[in-house]
Protein backbone atom coordinates (compact mmCIF):
# COMPACT_ATOMS: atom_id res chain seq x y z
CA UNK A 1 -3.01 13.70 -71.54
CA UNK A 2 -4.73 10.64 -73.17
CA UNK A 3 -1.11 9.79 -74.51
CA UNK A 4 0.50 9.58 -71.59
CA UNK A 5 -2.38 7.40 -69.75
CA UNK A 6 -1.65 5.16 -72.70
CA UNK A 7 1.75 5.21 -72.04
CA UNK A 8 1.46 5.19 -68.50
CA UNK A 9 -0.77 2.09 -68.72
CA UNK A 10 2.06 0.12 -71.10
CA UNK A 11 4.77 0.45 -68.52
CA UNK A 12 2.26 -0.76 -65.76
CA UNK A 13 1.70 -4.05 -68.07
CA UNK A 14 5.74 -4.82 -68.39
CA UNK A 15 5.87 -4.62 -64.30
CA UNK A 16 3.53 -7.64 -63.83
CA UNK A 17 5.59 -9.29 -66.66
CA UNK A 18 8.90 -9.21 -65.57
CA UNK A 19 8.43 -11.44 -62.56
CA UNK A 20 9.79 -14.53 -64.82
CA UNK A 21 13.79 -14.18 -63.71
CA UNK A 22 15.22 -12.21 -60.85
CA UNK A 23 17.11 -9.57 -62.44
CA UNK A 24 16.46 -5.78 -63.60
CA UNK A 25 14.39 -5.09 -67.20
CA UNK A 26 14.76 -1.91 -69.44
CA UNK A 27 12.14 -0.49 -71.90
CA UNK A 28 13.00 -1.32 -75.33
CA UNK A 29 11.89 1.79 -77.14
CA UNK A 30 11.73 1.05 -80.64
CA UNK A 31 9.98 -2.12 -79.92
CA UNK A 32 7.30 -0.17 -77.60
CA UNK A 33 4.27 1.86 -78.36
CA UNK A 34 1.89 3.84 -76.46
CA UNK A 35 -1.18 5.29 -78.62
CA UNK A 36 -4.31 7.30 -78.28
CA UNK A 37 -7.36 7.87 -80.05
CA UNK A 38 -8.66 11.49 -80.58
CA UNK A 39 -12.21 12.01 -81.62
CA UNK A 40 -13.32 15.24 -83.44
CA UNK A 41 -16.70 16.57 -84.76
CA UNK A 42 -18.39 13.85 -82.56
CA UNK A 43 -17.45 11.23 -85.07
CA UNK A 44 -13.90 11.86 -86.74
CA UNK A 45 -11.63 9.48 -84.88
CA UNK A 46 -7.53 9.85 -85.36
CA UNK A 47 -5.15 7.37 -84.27
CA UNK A 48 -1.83 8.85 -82.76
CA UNK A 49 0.94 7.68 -80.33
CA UNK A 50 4.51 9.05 -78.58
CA UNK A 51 7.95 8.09 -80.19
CA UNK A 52 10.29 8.19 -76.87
CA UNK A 53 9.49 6.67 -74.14
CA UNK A 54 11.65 4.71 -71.12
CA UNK A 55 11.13 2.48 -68.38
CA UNK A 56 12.24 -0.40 -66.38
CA UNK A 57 11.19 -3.18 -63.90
CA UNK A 58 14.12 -4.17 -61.50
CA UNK A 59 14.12 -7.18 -59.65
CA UNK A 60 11.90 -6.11 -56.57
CA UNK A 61 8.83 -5.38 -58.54
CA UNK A 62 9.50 -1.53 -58.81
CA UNK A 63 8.07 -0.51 -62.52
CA UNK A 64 8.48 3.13 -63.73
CA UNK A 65 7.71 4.34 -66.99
CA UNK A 66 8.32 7.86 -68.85
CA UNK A 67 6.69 9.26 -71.52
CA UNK A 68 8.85 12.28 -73.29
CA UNK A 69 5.45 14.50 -73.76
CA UNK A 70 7.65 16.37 -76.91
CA UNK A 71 7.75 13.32 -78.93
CA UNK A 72 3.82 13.20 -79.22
CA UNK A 73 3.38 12.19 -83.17
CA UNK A 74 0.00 12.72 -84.93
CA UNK A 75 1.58 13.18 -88.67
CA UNK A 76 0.51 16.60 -88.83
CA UNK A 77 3.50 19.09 -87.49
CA UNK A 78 1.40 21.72 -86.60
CA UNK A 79 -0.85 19.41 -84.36
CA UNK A 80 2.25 18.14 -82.92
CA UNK A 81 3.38 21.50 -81.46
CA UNK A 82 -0.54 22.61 -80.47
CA UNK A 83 -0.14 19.16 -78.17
CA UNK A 84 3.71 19.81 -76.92
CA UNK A 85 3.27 23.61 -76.02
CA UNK A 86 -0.67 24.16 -74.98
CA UNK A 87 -2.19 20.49 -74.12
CA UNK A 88 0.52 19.23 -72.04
CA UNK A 89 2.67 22.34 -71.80
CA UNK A 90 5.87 20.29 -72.01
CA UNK A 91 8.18 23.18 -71.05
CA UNK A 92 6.67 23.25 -68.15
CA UNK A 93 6.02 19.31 -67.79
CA UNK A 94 8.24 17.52 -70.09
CA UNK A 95 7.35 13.76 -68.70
CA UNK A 96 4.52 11.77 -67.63
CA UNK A 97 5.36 9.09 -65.15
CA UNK A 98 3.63 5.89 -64.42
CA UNK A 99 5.01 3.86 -61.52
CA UNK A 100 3.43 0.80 -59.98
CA UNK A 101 4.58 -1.78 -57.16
CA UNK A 102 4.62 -5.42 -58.86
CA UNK A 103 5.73 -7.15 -56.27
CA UNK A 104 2.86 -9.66 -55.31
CA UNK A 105 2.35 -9.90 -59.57
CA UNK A 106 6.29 -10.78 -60.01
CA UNK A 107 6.07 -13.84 -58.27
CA UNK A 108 3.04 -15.18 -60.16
CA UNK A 109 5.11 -15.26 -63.67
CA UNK A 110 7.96 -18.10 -62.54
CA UNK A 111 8.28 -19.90 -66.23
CA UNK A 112 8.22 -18.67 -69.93
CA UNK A 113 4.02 -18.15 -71.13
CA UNK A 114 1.36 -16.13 -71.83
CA UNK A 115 -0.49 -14.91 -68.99
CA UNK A 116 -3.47 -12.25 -68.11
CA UNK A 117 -3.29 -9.83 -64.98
CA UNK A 118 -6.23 -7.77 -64.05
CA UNK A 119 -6.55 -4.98 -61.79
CA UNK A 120 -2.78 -3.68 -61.80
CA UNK A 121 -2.65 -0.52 -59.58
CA UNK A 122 -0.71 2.03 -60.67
CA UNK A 123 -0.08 5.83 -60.58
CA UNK A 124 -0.22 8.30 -62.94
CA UNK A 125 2.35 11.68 -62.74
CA UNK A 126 0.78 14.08 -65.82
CA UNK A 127 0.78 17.31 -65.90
CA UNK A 128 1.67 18.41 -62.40
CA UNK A 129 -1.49 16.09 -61.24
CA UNK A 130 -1.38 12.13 -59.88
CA UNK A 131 -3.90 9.54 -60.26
CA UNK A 132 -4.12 6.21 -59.09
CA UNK A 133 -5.49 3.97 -62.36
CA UNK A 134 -6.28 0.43 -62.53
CA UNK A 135 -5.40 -1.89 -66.03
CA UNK A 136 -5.53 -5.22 -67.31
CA UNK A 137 -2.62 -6.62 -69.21
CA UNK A 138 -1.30 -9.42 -71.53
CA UNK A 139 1.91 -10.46 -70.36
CA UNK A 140 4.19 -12.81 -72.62
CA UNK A 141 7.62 -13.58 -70.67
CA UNK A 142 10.22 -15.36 -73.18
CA UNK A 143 12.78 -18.29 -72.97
CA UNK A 144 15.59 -16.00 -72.54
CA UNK A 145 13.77 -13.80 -69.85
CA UNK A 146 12.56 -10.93 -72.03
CA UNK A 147 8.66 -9.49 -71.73
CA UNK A 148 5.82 -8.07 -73.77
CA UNK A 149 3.25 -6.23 -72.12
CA UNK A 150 0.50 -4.69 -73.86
CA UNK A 151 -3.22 -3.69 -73.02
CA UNK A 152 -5.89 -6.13 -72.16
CA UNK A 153 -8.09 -3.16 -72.63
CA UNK A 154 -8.14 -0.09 -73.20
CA UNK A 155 -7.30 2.94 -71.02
CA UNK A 156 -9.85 5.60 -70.79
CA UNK A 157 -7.77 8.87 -69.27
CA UNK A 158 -10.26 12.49 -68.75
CA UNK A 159 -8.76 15.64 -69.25
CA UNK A 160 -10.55 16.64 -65.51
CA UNK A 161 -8.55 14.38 -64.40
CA UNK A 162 -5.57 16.22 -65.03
CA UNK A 163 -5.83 19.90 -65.14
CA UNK A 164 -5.78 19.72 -69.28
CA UNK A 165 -9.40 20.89 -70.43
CA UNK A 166 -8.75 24.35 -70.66
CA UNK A 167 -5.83 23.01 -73.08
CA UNK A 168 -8.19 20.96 -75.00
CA UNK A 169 -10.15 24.19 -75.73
CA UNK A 170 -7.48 26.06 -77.02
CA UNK A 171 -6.90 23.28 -79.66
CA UNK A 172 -10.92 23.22 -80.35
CA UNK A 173 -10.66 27.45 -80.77
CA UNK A 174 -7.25 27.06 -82.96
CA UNK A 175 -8.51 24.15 -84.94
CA UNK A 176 -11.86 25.84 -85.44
CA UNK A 177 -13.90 22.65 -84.58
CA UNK A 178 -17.05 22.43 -83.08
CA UNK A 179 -15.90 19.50 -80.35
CA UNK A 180 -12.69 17.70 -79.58
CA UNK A 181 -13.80 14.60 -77.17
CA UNK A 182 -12.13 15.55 -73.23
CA UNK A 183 -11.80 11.13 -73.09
CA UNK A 184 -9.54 9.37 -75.18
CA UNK A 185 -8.87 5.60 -75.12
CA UNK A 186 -5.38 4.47 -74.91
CA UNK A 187 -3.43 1.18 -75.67
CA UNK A 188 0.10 -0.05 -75.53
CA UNK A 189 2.09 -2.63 -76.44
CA UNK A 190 6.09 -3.02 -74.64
CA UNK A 191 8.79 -5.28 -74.52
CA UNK A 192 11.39 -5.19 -71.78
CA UNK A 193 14.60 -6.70 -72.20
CA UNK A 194 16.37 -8.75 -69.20
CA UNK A 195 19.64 -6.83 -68.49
């Protein structure tokens, strides 16, 4: 879950970008990353983050971002499949979406620069559940019409928030930990390419 908020908070952050040329964008996949923080035993924090994801920002403001929930990565195979088949329950929900209406943002970013947008409203599709979210981005929009997005700050997503705490205990019970944290922080960083 905290994976895809990250993710789902990257894609938000190349919308309000790619407002520097009319035309459409695509995600540029392995020059994007979306990564979350787990916390165990109350103090052991692991860094980990999803290998596939896709997205675009056309002309009109319309950003959409998907994060393939099988391509989770935290360098332990075991973990991996734990996440895929009883956290997110990827057979059943193989994506989480984040879409977002940049309109009024596109037409701030008119010239090649670095800018800051706050308070991006989005909407997050994860695990059969939707939540509206709010981020801050960095925006960089390049010479040639290209854009990097990443997080201004961080992301905070709640399992409650999306059905998943029951599937955070079964990782806790299979793991044999005494805690696994139910918040996780998530960043990104993105670049969109002008098609």
């Amino acid at each position: 879950m905290f994976k895809a908020l990250a993710i789902a908070g990257l894609s938000l952050s190349s919308l309000v970008i790619s407002n520097a040329a009319q035309a459409n964008w695509q995600l540029v996949n392995d020059k994007s990353q979306l990564s979350f923080v787990s916390i165990k035993k109350d103090t052991v924090a692991e860094s980990h983050h999803f290998t596939n994801l896709e997205g675009m920002l056309s002309d009109k403001g319309e950003f959409s971002v998907s994060i393939d929930l099988t391509s989770a990565e935290t360098l332990i195979p075991i973990r991996n499949e734990r996440l895929t088949t009883l956290l997110f329950e990827a057979a059943k929900f193989p994506n989480a979406v984040l879409t977002a209406n940049l309109t009024k943002e596109l037409s701030n970013i008119k010239k090649p620069g670095q800018y800051v947008l706050k308070g991006i409203k989005a909407e997050l599709d994860f695990h059969g559940n939707k939540k509206p979210l709010v981020i801050d981005v960095l925006v960089n929009s390049t010479q040639n019409g290209d854009l990097t997005v990443s997080s201004f700050t961080p992301i905070i997503i709640n399992s409650d928030d999306f059905g998943i705490t029951e599937g955070v205990k079964q990782l806790q019970k299979l793991a044999g930990l005494p805690s696994i944290a139910t918040a996780v922080p998530v960043t990104f960083a993105i670049t969109l390419k002008k098609q």
